[in-house]
N, C-alpha and C. Protein backbone atom coordinates (compact mmCIF):
# COMPACT_ATOMS: atom_id res chain seq x y z
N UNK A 1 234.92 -27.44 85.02
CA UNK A 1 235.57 -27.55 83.74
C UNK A 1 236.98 -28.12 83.89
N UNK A 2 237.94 -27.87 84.76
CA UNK A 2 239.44 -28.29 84.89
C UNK A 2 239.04 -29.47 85.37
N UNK A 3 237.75 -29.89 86.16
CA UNK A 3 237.98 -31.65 86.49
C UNK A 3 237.89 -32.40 85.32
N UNK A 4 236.82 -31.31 84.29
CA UNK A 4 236.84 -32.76 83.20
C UNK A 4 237.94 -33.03 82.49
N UNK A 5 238.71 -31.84 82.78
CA UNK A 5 240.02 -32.24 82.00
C UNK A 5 241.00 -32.91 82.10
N UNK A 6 241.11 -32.90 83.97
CA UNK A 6 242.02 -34.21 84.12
C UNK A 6 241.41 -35.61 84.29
N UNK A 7 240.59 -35.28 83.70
CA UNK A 7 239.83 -36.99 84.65
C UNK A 7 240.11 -38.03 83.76
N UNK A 8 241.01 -38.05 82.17
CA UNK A 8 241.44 -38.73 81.06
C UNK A 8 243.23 -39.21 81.73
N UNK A 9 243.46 -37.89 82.61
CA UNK A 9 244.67 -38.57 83.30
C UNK A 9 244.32 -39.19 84.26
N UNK A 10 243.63 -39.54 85.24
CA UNK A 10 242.92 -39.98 86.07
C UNK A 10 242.93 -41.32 85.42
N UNK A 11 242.20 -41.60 84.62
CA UNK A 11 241.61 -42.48 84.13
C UNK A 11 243.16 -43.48 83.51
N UNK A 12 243.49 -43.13 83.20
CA UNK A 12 245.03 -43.42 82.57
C UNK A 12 245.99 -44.26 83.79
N UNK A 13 245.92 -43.22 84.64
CA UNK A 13 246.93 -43.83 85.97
C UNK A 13 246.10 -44.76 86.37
N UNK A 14 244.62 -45.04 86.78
CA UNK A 14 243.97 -46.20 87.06
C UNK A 14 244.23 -47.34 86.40
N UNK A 15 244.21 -47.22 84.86
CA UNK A 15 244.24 -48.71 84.36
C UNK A 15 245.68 -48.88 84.04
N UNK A 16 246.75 -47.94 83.83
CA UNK A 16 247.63 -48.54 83.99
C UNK A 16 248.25 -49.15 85.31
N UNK A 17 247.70 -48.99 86.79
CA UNK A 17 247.94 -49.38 87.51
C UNK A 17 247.27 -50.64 87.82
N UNK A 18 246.38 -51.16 87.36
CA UNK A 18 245.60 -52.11 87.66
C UNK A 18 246.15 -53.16 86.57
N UNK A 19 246.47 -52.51 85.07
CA UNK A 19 247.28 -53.38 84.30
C UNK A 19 248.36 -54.37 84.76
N UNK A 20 248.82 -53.43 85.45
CA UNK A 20 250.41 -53.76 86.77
C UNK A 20 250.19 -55.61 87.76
N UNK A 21 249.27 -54.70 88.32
CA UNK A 21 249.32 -55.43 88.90
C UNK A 21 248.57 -56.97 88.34
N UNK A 22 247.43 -57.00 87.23
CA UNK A 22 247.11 -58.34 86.58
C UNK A 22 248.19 -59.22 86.18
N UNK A 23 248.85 -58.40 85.75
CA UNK A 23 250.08 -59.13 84.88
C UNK A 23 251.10 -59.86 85.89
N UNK A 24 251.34 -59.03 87.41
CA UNK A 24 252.11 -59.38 88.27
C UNK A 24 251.31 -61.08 88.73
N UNK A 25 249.78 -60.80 88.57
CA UNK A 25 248.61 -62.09 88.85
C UNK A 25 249.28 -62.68 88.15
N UNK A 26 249.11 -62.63 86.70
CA UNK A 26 249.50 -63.49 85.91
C UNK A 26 250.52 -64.34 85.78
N UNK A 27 251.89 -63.65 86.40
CA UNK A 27 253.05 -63.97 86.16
C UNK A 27 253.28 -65.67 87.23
N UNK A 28 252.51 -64.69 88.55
CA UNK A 28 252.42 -65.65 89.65
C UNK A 28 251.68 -67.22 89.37
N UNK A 29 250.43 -66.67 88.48
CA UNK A 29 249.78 -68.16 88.47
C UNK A 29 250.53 -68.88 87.64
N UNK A 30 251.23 -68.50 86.45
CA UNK A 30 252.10 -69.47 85.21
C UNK A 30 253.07 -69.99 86.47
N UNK A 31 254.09 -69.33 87.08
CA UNK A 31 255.07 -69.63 87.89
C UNK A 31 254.32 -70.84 88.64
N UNK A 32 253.40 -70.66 89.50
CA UNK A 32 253.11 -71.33 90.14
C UNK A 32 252.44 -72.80 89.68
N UNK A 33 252.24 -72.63 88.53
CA UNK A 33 251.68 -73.92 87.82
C UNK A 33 253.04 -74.42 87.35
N UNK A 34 253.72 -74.33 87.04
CA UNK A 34 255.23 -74.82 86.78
C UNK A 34 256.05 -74.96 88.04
N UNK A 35 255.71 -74.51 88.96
CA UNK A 35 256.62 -75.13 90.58
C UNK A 35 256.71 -76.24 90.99
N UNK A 36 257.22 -77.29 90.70
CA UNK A 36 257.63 -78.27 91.91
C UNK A 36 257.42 -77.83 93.79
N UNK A 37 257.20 -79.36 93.79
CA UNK A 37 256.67 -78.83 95.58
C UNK A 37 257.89 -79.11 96.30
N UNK A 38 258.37 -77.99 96.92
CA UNK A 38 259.63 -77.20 97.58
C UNK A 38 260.12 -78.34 98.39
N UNK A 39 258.94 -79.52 99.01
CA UNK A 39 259.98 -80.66 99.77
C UNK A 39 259.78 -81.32 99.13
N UNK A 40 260.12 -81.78 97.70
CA UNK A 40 260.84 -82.61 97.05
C UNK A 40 261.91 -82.30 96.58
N UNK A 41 262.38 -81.03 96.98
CA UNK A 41 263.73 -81.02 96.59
C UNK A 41 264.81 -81.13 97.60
N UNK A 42 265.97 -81.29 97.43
CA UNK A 42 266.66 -82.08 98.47
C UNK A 42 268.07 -81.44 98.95
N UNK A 43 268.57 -80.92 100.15
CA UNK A 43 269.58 -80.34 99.76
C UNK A 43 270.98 -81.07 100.64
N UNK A 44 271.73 -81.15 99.89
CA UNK A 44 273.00 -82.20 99.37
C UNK A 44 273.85 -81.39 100.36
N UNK A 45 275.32 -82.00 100.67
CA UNK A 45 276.17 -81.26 101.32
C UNK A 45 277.17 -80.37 100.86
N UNK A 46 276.68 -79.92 99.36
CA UNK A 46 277.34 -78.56 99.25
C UNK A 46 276.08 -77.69 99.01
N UNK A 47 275.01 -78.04 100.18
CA UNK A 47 274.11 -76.50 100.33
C UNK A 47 273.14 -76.24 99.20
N UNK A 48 272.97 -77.03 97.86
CA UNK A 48 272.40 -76.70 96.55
C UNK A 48 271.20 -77.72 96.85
N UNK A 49 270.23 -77.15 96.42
CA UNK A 49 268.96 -77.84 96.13
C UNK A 49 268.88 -78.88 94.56
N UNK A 50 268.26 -80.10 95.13
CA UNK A 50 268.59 -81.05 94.11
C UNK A 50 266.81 -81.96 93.74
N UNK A 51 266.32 -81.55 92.53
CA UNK A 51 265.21 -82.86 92.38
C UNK A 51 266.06 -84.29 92.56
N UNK A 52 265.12 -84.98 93.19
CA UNK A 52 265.37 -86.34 93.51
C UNK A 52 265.82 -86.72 92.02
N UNK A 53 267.34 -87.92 92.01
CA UNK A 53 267.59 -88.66 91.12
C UNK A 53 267.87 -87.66 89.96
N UNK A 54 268.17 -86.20 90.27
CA UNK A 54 268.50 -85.18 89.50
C UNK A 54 270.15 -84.94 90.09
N UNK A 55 271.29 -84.70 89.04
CA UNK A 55 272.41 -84.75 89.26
C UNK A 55 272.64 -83.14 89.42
N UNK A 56 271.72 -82.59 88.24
CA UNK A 56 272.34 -81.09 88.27
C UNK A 56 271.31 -80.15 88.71
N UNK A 57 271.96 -79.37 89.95
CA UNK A 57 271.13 -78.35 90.61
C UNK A 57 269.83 -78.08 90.47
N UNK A 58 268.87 -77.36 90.97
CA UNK A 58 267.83 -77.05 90.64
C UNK A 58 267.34 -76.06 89.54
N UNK A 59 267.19 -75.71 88.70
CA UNK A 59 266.71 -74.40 88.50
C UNK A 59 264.83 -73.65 88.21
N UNK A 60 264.62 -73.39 88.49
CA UNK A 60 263.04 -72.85 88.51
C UNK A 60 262.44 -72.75 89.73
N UNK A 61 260.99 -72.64 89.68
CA UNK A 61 260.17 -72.52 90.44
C UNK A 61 259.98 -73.69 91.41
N UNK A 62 260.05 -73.26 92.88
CA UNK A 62 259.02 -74.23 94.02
C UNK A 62 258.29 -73.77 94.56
N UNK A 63 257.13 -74.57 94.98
CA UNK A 63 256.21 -73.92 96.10
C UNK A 63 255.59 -74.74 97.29
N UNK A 64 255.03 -74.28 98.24
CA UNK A 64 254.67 -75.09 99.43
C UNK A 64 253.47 -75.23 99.12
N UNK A 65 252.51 -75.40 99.65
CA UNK A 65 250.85 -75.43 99.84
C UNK A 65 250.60 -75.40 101.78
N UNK A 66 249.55 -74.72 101.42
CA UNK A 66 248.28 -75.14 102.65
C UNK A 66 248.53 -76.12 103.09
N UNK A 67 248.38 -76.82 103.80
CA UNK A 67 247.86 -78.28 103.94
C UNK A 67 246.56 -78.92 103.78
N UNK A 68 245.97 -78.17 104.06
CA UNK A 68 244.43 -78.39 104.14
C UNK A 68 243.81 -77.20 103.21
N UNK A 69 244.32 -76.64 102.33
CA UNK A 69 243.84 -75.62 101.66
C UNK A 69 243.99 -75.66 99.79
N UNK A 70 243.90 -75.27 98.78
CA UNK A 70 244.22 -74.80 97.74
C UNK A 70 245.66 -73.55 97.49
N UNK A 71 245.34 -73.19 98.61
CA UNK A 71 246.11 -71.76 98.79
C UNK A 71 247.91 -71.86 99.00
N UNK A 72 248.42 -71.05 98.29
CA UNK A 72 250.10 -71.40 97.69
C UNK A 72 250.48 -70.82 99.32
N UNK A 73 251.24 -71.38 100.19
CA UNK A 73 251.86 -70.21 101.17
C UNK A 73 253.34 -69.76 100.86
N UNK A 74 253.80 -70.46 100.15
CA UNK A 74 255.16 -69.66 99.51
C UNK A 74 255.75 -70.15 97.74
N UNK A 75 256.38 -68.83 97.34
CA UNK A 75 256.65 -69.56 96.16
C UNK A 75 257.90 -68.71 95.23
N UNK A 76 258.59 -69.67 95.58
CA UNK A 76 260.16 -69.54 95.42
C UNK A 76 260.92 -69.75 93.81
N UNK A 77 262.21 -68.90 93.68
CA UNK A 77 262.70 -68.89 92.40
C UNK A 77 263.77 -69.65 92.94
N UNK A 78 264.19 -70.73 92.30
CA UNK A 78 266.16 -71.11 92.36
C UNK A 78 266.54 -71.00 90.51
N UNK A 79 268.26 -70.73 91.40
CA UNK A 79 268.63 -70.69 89.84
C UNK A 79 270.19 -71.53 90.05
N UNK A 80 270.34 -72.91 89.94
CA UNK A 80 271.52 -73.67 90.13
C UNK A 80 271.73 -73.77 91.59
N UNK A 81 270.63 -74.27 92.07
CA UNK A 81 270.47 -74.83 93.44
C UNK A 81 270.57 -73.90 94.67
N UNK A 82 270.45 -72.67 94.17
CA UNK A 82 270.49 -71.26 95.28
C UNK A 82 269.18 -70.23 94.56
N UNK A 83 268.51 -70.13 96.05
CA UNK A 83 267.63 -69.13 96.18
C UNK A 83 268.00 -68.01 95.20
N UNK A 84 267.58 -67.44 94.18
CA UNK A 84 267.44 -66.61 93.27
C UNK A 84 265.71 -65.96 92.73
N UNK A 85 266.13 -64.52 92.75
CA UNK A 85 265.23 -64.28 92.17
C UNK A 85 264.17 -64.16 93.27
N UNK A 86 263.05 -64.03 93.12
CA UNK A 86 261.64 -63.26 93.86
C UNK A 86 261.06 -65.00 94.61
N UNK A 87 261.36 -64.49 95.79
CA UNK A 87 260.49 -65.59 96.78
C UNK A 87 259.18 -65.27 97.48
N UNK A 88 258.12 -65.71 97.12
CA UNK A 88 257.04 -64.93 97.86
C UNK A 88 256.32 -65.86 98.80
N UNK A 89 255.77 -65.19 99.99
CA UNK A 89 254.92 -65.60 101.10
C UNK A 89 253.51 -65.23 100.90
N UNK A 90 252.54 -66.08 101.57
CA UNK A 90 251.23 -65.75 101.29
C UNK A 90 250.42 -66.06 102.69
N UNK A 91 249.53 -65.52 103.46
CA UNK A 91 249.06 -65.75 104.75
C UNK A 91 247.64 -66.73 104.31
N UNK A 92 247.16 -67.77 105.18
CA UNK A 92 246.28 -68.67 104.61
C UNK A 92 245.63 -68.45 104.03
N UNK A 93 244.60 -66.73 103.99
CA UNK A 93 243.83 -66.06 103.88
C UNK A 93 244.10 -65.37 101.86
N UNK A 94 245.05 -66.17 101.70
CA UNK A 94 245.49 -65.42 100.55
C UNK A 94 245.95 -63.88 100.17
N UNK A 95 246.10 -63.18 100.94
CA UNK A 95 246.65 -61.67 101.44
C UNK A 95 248.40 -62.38 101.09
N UNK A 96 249.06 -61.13 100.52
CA UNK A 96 250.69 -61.51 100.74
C UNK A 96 251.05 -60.85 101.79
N UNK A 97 252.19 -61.82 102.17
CA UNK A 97 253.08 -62.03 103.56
C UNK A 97 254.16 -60.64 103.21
N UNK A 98 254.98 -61.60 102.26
CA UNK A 98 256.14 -60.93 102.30
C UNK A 98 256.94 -61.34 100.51
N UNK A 99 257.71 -60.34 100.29
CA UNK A 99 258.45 -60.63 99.30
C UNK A 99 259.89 -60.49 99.49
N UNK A 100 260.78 -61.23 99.22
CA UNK A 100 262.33 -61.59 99.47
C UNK A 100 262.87 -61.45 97.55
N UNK A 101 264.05 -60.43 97.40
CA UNK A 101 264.28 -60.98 96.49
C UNK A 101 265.92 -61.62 96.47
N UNK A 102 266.65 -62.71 96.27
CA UNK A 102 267.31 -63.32 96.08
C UNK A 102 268.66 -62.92 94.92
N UNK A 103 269.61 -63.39 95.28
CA UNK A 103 270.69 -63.21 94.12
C UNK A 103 271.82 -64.09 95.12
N UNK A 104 271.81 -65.25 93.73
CA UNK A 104 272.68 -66.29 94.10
C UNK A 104 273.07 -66.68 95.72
N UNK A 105 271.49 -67.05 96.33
CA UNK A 105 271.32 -67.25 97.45
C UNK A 105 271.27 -66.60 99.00
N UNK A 106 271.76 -65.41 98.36
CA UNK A 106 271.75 -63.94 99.47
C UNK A 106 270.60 -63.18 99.18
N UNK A 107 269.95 -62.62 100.65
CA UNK A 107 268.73 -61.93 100.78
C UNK A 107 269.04 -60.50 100.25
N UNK A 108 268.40 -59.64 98.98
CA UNK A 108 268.79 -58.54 98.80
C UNK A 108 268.11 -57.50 99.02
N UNK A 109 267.08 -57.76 99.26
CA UNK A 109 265.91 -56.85 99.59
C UNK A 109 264.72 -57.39 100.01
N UNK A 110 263.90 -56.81 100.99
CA UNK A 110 262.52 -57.70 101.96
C UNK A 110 261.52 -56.75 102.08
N UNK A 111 260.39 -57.00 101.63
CA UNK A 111 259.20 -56.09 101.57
C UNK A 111 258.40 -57.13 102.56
N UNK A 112 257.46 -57.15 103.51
CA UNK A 112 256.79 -57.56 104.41
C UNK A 112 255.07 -56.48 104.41
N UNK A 113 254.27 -57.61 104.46
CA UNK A 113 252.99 -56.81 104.95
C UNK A 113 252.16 -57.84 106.23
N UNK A 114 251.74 -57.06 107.29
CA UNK A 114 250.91 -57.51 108.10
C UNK A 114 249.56 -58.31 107.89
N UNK A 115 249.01 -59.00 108.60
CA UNK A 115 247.91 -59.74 108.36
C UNK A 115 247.00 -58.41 107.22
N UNK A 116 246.96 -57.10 107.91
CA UNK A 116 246.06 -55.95 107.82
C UNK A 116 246.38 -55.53 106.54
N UNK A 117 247.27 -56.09 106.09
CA UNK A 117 247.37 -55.39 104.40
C UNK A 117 248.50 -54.42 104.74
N UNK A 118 248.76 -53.68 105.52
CA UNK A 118 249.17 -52.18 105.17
C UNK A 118 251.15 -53.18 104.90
N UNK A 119 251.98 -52.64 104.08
CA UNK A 119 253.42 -52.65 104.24
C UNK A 119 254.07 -52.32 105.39
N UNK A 120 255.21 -52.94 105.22
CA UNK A 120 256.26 -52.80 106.43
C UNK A 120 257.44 -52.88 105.68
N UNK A 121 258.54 -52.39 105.71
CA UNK A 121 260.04 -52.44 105.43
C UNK A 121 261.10 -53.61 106.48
């Protein structure tokens, strides 16, 4: 009798956790369909990332690719030609690498996971 009672909270923490993380999907694929590919941008000698034949800094999304794959291996925020914002890594396999988050070009925090899935600090 007390299982059936929590099993509506149960049920609750599941989909809001799974909500979480779709949306985090989601966020990634829009971003990533709006990225420019990370070596076309160019960086100048005051250190700022520049689209070609673009005068003023970068701002938005880049990303790398596979070479031989579909698969994103990194995919980066700038905001006025400095690393800003959430940079993410991806292992060929599509598993994430690592997450960096950025503020006006300084590393502020680094979440890392092994080939194996599990986290690392």
């Amino acid at each position: 009798m007390r299982f059936t009672s929590l099993l509506p909270l149960f049920a609750a923490l599941l989909i809001s956790g799974c909500g979480e993380k779709a949306a985090n999907d989601v966020a990634i694929k829009e971003a990533s369909e709006e990225a420019v590919d990370f070596d076309a941008l160019k960086r100048r000698r005051d250190a700022l990332r520049y689209q070609v034949n673009e005068s003023e800094p970068y701002s938005g999304w880049a990303k790398r690719m596979y070479f031989d794959s579909e698969q994103i291996a990194d995919l980066v925020s700038f905001k006025d030609g400095k690393l800003n914002g959430l940079a993410t890594q991806w292992y060929r396999n599509g598993q994430k690498k690592s997450e960096t988050t950025y503020q006006d070009g300084e590393s502020v925090s680094q979440r890392s996971w092994p080939s194996n899935g599990r986290e690392s600090h």
